[in-house]
Protein backbone atom coordinates (compact mmCIF):
# COMPACT_ATOMS: atom_id res chain seq x y z
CA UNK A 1 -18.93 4.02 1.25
CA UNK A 2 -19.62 5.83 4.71
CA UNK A 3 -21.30 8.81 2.79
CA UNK A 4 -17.86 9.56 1.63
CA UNK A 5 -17.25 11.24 -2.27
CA UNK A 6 -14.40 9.08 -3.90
CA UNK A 7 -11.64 10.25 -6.41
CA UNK A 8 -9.88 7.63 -7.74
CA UNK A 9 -6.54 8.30 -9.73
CA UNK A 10 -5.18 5.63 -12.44
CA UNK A 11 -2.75 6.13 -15.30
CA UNK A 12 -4.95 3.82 -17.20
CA UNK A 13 -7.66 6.27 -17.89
CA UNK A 14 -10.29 3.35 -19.43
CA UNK A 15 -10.04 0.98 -16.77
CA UNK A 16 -10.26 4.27 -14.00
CA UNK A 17 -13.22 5.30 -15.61
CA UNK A 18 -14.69 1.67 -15.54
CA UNK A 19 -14.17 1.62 -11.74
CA UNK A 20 -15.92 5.25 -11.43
CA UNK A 21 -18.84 4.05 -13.57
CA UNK A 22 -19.06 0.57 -11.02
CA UNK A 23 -19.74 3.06 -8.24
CA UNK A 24 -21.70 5.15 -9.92
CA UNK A 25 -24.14 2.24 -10.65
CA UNK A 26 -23.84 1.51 -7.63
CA UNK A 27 -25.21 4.75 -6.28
CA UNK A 28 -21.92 6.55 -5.14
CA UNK A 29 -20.38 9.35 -6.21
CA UNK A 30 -17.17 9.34 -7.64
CA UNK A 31 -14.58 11.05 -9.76
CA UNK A 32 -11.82 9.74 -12.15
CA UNK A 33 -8.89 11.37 -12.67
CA UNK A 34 -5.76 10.07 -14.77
CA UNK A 35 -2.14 10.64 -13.32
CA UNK A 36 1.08 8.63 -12.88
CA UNK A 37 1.68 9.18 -9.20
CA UNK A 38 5.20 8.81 -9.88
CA UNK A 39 5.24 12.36 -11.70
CA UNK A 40 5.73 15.20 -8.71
CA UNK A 41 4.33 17.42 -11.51
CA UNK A 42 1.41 15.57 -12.43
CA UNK A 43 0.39 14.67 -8.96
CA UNK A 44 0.06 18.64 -7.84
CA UNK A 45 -1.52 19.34 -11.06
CA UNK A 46 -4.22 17.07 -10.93
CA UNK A 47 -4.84 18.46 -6.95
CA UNK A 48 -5.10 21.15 -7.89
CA UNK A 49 -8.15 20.34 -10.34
CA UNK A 50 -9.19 17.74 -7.56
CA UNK A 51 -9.46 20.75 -4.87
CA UNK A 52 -11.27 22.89 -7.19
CA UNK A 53 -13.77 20.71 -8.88
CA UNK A 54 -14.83 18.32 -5.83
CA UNK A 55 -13.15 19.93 -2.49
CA UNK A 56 -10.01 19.38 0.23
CA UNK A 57 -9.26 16.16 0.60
CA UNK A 58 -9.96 14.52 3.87
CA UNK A 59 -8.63 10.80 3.21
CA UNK A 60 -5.72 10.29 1.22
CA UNK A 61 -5.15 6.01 0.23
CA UNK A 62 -1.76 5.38 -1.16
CA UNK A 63 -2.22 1.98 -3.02
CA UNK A 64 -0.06 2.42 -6.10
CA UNK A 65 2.83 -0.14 -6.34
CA UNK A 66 4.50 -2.62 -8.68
CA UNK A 67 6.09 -5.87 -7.52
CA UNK A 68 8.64 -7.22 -10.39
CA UNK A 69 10.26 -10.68 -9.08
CA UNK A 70 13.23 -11.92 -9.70
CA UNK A 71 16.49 -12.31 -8.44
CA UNK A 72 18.39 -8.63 -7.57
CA UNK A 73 21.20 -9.64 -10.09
CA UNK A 74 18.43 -9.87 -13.05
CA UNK A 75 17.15 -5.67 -12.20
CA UNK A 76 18.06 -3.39 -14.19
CA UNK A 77 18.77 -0.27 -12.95
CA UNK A 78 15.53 1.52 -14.83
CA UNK A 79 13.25 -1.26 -13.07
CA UNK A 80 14.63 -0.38 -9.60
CA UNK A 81 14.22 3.04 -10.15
CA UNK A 82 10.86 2.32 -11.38
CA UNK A 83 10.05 0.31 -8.16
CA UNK A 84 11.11 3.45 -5.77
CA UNK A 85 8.92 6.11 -8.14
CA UNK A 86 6.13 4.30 -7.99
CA UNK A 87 6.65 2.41 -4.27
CA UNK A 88 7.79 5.15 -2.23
CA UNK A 89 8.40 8.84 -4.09
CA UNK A 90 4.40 8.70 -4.87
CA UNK A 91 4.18 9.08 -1.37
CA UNK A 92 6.00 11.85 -0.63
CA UNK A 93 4.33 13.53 -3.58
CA UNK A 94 0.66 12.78 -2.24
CA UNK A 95 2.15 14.16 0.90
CA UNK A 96 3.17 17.47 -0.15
CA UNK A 97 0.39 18.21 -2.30
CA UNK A 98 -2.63 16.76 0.33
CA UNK A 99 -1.36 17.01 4.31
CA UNK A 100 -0.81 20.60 4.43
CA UNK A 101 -4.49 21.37 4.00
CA UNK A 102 -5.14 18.23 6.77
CA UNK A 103 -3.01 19.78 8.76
CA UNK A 104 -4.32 23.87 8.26
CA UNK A 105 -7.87 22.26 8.85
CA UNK A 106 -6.48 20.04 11.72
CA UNK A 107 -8.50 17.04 9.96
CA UNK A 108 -7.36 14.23 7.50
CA UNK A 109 -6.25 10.49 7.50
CA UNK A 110 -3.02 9.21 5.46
CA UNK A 111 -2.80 5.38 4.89
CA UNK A 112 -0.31 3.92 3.23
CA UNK A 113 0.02 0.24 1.97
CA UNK A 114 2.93 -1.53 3.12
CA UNK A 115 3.43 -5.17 2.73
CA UNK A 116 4.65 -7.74 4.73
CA UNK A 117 7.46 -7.60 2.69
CA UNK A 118 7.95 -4.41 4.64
CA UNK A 119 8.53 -6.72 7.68
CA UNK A 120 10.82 -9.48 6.60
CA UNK A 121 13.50 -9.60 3.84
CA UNK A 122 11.89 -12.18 1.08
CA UNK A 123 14.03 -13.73 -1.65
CA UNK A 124 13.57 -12.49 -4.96
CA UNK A 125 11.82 -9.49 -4.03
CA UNK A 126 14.73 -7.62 -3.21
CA UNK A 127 13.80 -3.70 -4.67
CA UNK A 128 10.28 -4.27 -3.02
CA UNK A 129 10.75 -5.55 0.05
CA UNK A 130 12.95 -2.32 0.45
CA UNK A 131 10.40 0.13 -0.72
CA UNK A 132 7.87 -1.47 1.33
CA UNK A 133 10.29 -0.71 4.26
CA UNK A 134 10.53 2.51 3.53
CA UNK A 135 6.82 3.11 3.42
CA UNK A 136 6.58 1.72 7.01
CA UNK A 137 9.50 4.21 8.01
CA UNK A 138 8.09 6.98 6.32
CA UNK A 139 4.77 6.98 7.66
CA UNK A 140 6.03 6.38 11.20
CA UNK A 141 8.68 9.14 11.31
CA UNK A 142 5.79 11.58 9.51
CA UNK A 143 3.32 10.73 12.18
CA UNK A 144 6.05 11.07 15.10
CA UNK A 145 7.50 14.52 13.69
CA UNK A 146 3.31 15.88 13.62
CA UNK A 147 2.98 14.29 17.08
CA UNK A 148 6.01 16.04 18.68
CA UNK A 149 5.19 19.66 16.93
CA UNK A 150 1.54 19.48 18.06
CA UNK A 151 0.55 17.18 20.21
CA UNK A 152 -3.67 18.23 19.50
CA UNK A 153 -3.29 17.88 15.75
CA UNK A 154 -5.85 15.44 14.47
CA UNK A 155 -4.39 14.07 11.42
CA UNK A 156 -3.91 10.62 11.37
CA UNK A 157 -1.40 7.97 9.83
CA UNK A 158 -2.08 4.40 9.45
CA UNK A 159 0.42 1.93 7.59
CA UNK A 160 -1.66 -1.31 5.96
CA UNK A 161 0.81 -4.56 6.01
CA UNK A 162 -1.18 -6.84 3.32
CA UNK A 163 -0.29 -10.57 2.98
CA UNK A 164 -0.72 -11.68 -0.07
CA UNK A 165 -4.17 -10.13 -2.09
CA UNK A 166 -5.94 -12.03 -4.24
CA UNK A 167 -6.13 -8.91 -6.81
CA UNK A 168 -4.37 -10.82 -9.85
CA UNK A 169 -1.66 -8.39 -9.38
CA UNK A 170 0.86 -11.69 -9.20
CA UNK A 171 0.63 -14.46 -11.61
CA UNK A 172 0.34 -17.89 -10.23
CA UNK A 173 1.29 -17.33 -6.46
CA UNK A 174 1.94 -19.89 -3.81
CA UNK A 175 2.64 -20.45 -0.35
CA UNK A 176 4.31 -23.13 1.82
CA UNK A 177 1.54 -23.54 3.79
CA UNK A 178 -2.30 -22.62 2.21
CA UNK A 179 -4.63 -24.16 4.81
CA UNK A 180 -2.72 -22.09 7.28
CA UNK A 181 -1.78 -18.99 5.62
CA UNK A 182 -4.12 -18.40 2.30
CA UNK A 183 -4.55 -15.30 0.01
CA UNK A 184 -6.55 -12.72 1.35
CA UNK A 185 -9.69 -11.58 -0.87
CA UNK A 186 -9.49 -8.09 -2.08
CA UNK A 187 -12.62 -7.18 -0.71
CA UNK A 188 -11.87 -8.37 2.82
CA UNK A 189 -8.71 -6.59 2.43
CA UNK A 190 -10.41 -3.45 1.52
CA UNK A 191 -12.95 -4.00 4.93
CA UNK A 192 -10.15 -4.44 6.98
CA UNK A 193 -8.32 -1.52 5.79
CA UNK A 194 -11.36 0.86 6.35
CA UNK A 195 -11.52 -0.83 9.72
CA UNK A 196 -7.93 0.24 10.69
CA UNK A 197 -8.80 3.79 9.58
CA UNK A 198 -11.87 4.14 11.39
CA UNK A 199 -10.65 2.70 14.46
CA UNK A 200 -7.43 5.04 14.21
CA UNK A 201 -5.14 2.12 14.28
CA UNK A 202 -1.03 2.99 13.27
CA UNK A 203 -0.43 -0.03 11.91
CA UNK A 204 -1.92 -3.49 10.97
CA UNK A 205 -1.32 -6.64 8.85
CA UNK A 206 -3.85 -8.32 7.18
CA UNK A 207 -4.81 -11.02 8.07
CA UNK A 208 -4.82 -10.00 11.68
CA UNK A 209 -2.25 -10.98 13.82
CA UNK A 210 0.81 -11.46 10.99
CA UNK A 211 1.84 -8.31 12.16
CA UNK A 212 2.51 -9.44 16.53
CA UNK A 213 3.28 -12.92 15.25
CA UNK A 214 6.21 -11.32 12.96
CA UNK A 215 7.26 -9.21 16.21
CA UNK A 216 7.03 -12.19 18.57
CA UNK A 217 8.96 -14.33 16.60
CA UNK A 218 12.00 -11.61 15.02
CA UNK A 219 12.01 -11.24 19.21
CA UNK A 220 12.45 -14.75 19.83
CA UNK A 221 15.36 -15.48 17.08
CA UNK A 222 16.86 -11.96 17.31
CA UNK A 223 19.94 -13.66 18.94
CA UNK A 224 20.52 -16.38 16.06
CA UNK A 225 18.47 -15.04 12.92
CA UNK A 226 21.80 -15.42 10.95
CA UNK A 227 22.61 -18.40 11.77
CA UNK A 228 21.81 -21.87 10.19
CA UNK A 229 19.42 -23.03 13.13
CA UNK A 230 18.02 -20.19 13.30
CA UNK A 231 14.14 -19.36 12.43
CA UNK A 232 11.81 -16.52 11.70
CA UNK A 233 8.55 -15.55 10.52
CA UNK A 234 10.61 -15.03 6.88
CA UNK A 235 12.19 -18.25 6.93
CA UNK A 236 9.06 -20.40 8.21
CA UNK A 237 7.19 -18.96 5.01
CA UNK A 238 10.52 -19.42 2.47
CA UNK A 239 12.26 -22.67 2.26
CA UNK A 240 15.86 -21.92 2.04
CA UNK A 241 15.60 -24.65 -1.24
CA UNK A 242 12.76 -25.50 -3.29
CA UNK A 243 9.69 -23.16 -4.72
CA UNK A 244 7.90 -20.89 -2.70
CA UNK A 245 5.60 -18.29 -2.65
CA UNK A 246 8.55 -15.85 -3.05
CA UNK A 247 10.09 -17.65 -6.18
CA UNK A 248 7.34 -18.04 -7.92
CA UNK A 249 5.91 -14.86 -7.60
CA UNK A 250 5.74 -13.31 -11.06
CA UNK A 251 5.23 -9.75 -12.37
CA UNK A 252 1.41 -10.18 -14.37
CA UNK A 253 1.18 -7.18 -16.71
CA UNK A 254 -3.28 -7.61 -15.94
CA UNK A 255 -3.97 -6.45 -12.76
CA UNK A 256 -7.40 -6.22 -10.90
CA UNK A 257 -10.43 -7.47 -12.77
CA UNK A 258 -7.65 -7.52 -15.62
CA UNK A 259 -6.81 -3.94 -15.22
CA UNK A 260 -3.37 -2.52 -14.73
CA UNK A 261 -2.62 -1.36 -11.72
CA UNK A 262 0.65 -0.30 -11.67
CA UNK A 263 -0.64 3.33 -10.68
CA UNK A 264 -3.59 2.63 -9.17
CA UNK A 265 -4.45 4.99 -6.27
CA UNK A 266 -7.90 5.82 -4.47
CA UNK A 267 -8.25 8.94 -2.66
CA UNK A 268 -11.45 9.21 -0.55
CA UNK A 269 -13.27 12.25 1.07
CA UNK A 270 -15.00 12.35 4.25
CA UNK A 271 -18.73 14.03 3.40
CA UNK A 272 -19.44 17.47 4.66
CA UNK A 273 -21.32 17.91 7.96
């Protein structure tokens, strides 16, 4: 835990507090807190109790998300919007009410989980894949716009681009290729993500490397991506027929450890000097 005090935010208050009482056992100190990150109004009132109860936040981790699958055609409009509360206005919320105290203190670290659905367009995913996108372009342009207006401001962004966790989040998952490409185990995934932080990184896939061998190969098939012959990261993972990891990706109402985790979010603190 770093010798860092950690707040964690649910809107399943029984299966927060069962997380908080983990680390406690554990020997950490934590907090529980419950909120629906989707609700501007909710997430500034509970930092406001956060701030005066445990102290400025130093780490923010937006994790909340939901992934429904299915083909666009079979959303409903209250699902999509849905999607976009939870996927991407949560994060502008958790901006507003957490960055400008980073930013007065000249301190603080924002990551934000992406996907690499927020690289590549994946069938059946539609409304995600675009709300992962527009974590990944929200987090860049808010880190750019800090670095132009002050260039010695030492608040940090980093953007997490998970393959597919092993959380239980998605019921029955597949891929085209498991030797080569397998799920990633949530607590490797939650190693590598303190990694990034610590080492400052902008922006990293997990497993390593998805994120350059995406790059490399959208480079390579720029020129004939739309065409028939033409390949990609995307399309080496989906068949254009047949099941895939995509298509048979399914919305599981029991999330990690069989909790729900449609609002899940962790926020972390950096221990006092």
């Amino acid at each position: 835990m770093l010798g860092s005090t950690v707040v964690c935010w649910d809107i399943n208050e029984d299966n927060n507090k069962k997380t908080v009482d983990e680390l406690g056992h554990l020997g950490y100190k934590a907090h529980a807190y419950n909120c629906d990150v989707s609700s501007r109004e909710q997430v500034f009132k509970i930092a406001r109790e956060v701030k005066e109860k445990v102290g400025d936040v130093t780490v923010v981790v937006n994790n909340a998300g939901i992934m429904p699958c299915h083909p666009f055609m079979a959303h409903n409009s209250q699902e999509i919007q849905r999607i976009f509360d939870i996927n991407v206005m949560a994060h502008f919320w958790m901006l507003e009410a957490f960055l400008p105290s980073m930013i007065n203190k000249n301190h603080g670290h924002i990551v934000a989980l992406s996907s690499m659905a927020g690289l590549m367009g994946i069938a059946n995913l539609v409304p995600y894949c675009a709300s992962k996108y527009a974590v990944r372009g929200l987090m860049e342009a808010m880190a750019e716009e800090l670095r132009e207006g002050n260039h010695q401001l030492d608040v940090k962004f980093t953007t997490i681009c998970p393959f597919i966790v092993d959380t239980g989040l998605c019921k029955k998952p597949r891929t085209r290729f498991p030797s080569l490409l397998g799920f990633v185990p949530a607590k490797k995934a939650a190693s590598e993500i303190i990694k990034a932080m610590r080492t400052n990184q902008d922006e990293v896939s997990i497993p390593n490397g998805l994120l350059l061998l995406n790059h490399l190969l959208s480079s390579s098939f720029a020129t004939d991506r739309t065409s028939a012959s033409g390949s990609s990261f995307a399309t080496d993972l989906i068949p254009a027929s047949g099941p895939s990891f995509a298509t048979d990706l399914r919305l599981s109402p029991i999330g990690i450890n069989g909790r729900n985790t449609s609002c899940n979010l962790v926020i972390r603190f950096a221990s006092k000097a």
